[in-house]
Structure formats: structure tokens, C-alpha cells
C-alpha atoms as a PDB file:
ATOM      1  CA  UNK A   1       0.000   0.000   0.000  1.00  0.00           C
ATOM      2  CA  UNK A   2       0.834   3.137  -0.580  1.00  0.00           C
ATOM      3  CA  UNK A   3       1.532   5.677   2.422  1.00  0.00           C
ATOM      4  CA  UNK A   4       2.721   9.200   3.406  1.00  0.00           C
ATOM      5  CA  UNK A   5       5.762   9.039   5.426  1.00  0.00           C
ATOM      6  CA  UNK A   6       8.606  11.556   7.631  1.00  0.00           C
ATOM      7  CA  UNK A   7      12.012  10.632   5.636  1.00  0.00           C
ATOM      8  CA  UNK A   8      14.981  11.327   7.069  1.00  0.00           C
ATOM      9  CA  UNK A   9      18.526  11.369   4.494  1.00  0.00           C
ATOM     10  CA  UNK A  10      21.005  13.112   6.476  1.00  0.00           C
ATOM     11  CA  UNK A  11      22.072  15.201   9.310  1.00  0.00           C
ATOM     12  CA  UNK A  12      21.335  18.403   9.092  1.00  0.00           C
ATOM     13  CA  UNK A  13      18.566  18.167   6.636  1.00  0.00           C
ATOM     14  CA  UNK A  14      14.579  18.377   7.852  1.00  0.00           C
ATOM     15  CA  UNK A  15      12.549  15.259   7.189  1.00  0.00           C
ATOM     16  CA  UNK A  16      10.598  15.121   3.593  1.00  0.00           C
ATOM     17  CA  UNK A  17       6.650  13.815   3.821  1.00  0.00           C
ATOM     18  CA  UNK A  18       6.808  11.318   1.140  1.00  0.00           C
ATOM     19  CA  UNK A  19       5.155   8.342  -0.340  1.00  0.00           C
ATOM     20  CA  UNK A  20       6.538   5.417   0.237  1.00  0.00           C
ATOM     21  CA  UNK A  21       5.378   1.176  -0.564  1.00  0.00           C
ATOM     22  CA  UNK A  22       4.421  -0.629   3.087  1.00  0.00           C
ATOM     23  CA  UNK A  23       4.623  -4.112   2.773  1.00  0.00           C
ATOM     24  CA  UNK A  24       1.766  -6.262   4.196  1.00  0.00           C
ATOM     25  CA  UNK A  25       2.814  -7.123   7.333  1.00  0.00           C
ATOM     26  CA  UNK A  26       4.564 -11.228   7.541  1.00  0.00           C
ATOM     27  CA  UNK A  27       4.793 -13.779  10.418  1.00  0.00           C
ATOM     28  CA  UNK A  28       4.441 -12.407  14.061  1.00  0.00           C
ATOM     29  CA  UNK A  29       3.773  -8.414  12.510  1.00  0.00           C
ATOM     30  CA  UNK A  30       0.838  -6.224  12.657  1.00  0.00           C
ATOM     31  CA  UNK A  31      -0.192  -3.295  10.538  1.00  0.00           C
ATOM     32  CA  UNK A  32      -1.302   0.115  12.693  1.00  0.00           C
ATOM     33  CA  UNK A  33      -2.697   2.708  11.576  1.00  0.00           C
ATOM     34  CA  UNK A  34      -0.925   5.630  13.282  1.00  0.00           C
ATOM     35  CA  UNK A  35      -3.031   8.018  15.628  1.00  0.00           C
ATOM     36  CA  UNK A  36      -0.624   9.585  17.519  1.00  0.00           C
ATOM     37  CA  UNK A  37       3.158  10.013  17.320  1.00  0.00           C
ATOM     38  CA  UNK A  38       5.687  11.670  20.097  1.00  0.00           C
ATOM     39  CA  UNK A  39       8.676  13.285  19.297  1.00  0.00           C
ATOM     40  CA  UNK A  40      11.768  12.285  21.259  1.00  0.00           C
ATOM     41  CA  UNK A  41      14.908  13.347  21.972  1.00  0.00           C
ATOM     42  CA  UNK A  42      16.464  10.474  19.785  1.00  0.00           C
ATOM     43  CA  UNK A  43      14.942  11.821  16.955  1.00  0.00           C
ATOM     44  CA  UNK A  44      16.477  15.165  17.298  1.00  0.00           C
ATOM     45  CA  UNK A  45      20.048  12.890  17.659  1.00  0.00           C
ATOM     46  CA  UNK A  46      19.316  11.082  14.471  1.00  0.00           C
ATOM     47  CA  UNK A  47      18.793  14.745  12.896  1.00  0.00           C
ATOM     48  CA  UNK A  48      21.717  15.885  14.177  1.00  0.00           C
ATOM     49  CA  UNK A  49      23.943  13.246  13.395  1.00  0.00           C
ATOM     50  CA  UNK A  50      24.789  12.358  17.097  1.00  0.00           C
ATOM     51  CA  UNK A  51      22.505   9.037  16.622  1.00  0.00           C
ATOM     52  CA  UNK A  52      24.084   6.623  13.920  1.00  0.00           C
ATOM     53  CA  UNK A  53      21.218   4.868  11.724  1.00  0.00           C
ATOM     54  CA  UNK A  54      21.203   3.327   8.212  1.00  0.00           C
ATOM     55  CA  UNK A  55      19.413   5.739   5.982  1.00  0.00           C
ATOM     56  CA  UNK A  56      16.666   6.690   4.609  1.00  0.00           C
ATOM     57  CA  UNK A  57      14.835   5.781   7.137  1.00  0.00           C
ATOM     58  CA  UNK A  58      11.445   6.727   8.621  1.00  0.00           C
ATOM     59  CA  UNK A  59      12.035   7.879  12.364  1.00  0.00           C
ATOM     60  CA  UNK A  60       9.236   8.062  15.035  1.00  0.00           C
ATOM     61  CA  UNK A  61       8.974   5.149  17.612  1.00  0.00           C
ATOM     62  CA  UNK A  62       6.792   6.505  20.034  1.00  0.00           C
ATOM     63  CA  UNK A  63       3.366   6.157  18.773  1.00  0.00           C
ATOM     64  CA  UNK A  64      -0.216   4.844  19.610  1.00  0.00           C
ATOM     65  CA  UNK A  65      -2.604   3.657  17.008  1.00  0.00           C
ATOM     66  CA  UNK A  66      -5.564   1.127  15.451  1.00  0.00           C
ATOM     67  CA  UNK A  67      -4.678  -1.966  14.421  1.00  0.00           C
ATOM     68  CA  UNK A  68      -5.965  -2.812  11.191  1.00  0.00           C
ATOM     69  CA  UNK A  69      -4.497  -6.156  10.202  1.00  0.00           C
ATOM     70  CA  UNK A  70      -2.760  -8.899  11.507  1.00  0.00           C
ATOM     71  CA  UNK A  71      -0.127 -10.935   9.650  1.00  0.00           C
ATOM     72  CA  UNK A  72       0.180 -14.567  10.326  1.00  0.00           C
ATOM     73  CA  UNK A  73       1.214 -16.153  13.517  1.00  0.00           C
ATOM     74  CA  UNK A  74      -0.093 -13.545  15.737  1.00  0.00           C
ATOM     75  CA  UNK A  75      -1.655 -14.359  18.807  1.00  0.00           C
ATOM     76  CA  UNK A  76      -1.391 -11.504  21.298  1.00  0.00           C
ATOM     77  CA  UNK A  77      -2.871  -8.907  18.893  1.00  0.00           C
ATOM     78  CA  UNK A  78      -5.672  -8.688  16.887  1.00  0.00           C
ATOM     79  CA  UNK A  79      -7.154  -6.301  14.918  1.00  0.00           C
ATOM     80  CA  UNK A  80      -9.202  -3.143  16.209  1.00  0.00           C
ATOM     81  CA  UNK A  81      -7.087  -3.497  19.017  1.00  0.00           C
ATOM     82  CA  UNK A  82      -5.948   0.165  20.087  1.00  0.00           C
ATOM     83  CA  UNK A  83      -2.250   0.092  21.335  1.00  0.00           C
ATOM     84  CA  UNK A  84       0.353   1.972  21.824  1.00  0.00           C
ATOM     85  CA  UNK A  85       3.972   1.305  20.600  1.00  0.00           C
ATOM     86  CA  UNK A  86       7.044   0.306  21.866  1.00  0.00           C
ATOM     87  CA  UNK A  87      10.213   0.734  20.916  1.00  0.00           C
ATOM     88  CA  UNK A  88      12.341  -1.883  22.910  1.00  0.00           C
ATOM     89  CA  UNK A  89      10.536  -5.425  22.224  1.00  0.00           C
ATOM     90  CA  UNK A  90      11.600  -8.042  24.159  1.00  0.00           C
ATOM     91  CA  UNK A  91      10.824 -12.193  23.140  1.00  0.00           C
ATOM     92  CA  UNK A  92      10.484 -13.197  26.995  1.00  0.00           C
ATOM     93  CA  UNK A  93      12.825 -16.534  26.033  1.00  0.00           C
ATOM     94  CA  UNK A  94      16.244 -15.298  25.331  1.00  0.00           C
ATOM     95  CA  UNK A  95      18.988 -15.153  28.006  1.00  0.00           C
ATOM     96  CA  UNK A  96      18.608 -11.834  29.043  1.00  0.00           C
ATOM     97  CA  UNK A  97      14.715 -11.858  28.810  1.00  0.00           C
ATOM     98  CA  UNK A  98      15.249 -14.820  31.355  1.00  0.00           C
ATOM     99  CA  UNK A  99      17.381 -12.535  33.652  1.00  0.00           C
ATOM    100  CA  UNK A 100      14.366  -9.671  33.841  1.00  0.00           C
ATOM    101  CA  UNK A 101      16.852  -7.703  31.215  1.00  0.00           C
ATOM    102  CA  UNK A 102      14.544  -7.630  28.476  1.00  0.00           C
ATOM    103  CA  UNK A 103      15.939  -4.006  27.641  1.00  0.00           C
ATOM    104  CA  UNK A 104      18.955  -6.009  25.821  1.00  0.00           C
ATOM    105  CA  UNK A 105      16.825  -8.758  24.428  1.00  0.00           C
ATOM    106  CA  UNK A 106      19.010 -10.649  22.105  1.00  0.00           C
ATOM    107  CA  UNK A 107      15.987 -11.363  19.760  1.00  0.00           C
ATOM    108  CA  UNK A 108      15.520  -7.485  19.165  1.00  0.00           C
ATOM    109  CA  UNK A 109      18.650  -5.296  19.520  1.00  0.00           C
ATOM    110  CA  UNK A 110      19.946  -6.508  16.304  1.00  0.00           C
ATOM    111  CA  UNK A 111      17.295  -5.845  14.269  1.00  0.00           C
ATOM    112  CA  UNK A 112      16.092  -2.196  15.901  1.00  0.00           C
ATOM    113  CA  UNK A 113      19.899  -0.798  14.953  1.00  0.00           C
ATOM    114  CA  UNK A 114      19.971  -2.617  11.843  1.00  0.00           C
ATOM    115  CA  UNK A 115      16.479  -0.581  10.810  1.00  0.00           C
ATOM    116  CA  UNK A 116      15.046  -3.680   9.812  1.00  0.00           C
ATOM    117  CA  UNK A 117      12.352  -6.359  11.072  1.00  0.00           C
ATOM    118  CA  UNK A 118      13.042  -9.552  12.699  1.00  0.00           C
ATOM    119  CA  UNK A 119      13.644 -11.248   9.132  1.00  0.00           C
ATOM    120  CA  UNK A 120      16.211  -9.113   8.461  1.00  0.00           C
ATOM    121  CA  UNK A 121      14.262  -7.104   5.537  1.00  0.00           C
ATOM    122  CA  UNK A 122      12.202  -3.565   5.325  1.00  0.00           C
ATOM    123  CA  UNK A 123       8.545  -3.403   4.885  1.00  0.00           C
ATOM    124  CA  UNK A 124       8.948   0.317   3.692  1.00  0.00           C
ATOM    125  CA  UNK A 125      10.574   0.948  -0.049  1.00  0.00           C
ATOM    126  CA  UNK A 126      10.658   4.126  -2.380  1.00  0.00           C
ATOM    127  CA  UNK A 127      11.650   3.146  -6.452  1.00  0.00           C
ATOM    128  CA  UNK A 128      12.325  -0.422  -5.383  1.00  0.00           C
ATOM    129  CA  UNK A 129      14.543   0.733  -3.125  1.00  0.00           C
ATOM    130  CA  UNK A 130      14.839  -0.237   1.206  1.00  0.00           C
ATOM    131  CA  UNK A 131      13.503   2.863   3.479  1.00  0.00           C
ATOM    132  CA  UNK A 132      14.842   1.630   6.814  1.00  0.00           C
ATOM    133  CA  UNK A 133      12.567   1.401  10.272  1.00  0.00           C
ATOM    134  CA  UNK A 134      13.225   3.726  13.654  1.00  0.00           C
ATOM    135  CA  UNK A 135      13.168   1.394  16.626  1.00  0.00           C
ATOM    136  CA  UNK A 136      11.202  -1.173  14.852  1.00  0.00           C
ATOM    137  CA  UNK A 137       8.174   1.313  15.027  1.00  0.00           C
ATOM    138  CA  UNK A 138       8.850   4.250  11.853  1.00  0.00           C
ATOM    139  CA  UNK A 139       5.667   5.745  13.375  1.00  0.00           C
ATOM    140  CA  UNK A 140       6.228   9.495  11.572  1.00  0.00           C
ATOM    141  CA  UNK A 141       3.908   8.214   9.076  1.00  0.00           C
ATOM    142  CA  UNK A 142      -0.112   7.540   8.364  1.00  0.00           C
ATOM    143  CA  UNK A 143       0.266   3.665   8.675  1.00  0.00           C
ATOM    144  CA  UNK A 144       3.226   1.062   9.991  1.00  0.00           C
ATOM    145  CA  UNK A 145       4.116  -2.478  10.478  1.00  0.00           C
ATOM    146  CA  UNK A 146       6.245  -3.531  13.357  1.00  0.00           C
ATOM    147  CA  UNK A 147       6.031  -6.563  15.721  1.00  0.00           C
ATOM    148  CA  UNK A 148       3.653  -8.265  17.657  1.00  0.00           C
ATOM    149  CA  UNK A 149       5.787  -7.322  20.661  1.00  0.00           C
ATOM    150  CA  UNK A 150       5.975  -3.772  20.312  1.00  0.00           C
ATOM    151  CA  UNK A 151       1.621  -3.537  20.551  1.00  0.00           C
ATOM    152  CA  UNK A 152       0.660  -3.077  24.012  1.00  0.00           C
ATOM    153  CA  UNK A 153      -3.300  -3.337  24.052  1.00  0.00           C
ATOM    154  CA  UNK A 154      -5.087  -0.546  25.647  1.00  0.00           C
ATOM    155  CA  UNK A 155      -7.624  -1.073  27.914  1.00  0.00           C
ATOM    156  CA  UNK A 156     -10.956  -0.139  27.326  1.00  0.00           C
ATOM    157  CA  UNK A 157     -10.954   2.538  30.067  1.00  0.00           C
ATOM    158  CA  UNK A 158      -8.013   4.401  28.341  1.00  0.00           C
ATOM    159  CA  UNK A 159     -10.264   7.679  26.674  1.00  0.00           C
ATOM    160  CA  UNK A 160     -10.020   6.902  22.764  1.00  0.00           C
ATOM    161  CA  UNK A 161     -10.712  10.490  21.252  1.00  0.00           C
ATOM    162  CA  UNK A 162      -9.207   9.286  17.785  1.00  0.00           C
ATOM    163  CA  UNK A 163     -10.937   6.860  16.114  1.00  0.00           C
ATOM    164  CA  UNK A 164     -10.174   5.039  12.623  1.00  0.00           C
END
């Protein structure tokens, strides 16, 4: 599908809204469609140069949104499910899930540096060509696919003043 996105090229330079080819999301991703998206201090690093990240990529990964498909394999998310995003997945098997250090899950870290999804490939393209993922989550755009493990559900008693 097509989609409007933040692009980031290079330090120094202000993102560019373009559109950009998301992928349908694969085993063990969902598709969101963005509501809200924060702006963090790592994003002003990545603009600045002081954060290293393959490039383009689409920055944003703190977000909340409406999940509008799920790709196969997916079990703790379904879709219409509101959720917000996070940006430091853990798998809950690895050693260092194990130890209550999911913050340097060895499933994740890889990946979320690389700007890529578990499988090692984008679901964002422009021409044919990769657009990388921020944190797994590239939520500076209208729609995104990241992991299962990113979605935390929100409960029903958290206000929804957004809807799809």
C-alpha cells in the first residue's frame, strides 16, 4: 500500500513527507494505523547526526494507534485493538529476557539498529529501493508495520478520542 511518510537522508537536513510502498505485514507483525506520534529526543540525535542509523529511514517510535491487520502467527494482537507502541521489544525466552533484562533482548537489539524487522528485511521501499525502520516502530507516518511485541493493548478505560 501506498503511504505518506517523515524521511529522514542526512544530518542536518529536515525530514521530507513522502510516499513510500508498506509491505503487508509477515509472520508475528501487525499493521497500525498511526493516531498519535511523540517526538523524542532520539529523533532530534538522528537529525543531528549524534545518533548513527542506516538511511533513509522513517524515524518516530513513540506512537499509539488502530490496528488494522494482523499478519500470520499472531496471537497476542488482533485487529481493532488500540495500542500503543514500543520501541524496545523483548521475546520473553532469550537469556537476558530470562534474567528480567529484556531491555537487551538478544531477539531485538539486532534488528532495531539494523532498521530492519526480525527477518532481516524492510517493509517500507521508495523506487524499489529499502527505506529503513526507527526502533522497529517508523511511526512518523499515516500507517506502519512492526512486531507483535511492540503492541501493548489498551484497555478499554483508556479515553479513545481518535478513532479510525
Amino acid at each position: 500500500m501506498q503511504i505518506q511518510a517523515a524521511v529522514f537522508y542526512e544530518p542536518g537536513v529536515p525530514f521530507k513527507v513522502e510516499t513510500l510502498e508498506l509491505d503487508e505485514p509477515r509472520e508475528g507483525e501487525v499493521l497500525v494505523k498511526i493516531a498519535a506520534a511523540g517526538v523524542c529526543h532520539s529523533d532530534y540525535h538522528l537529525m543531528t547526526g549524534a545518533l548513527r542509523h542506516k538511511k533513509p529511514v522513517v524515524p518516530g517510535h513513540e506512537g499509539s494507534g488502530h490496528v488494522v491487520k494482523v499478519g500470520p502467527g499472531v496471537k497476542r494482537i488482533k485487529a481493532d485493538d488500540f495500542v500503543a507502541l514500543n520501541w524496545a521489544p523483548n521475546c520473553g525466552e532469550c537469556f537476558y529476557c530470562l534474567e528480567d533484562r529484556p531491555s537487551l533482548c538478544d531477539t531485538f537489539i539486532p534488528s532495531i539498529w539494523a532498521g530492519t524487522m526480525l527477518d532481516g528485511t524492510s517493509r517500507l521501499s521508495k523506487n524499489g529501493e529499502p527505506v529503513y525502520h526507527f526502533s522497529a516502530v517508523a511511526c512518523f507516518a499515516e500507517y506502519a508495520v512492526v512486531p507483535q511485541e511492540s503492541c501493548v493493548v489498551l484497555p478499554a478505560e483508556v479515553p479513545r478520542r481518535w478513532r479510525p
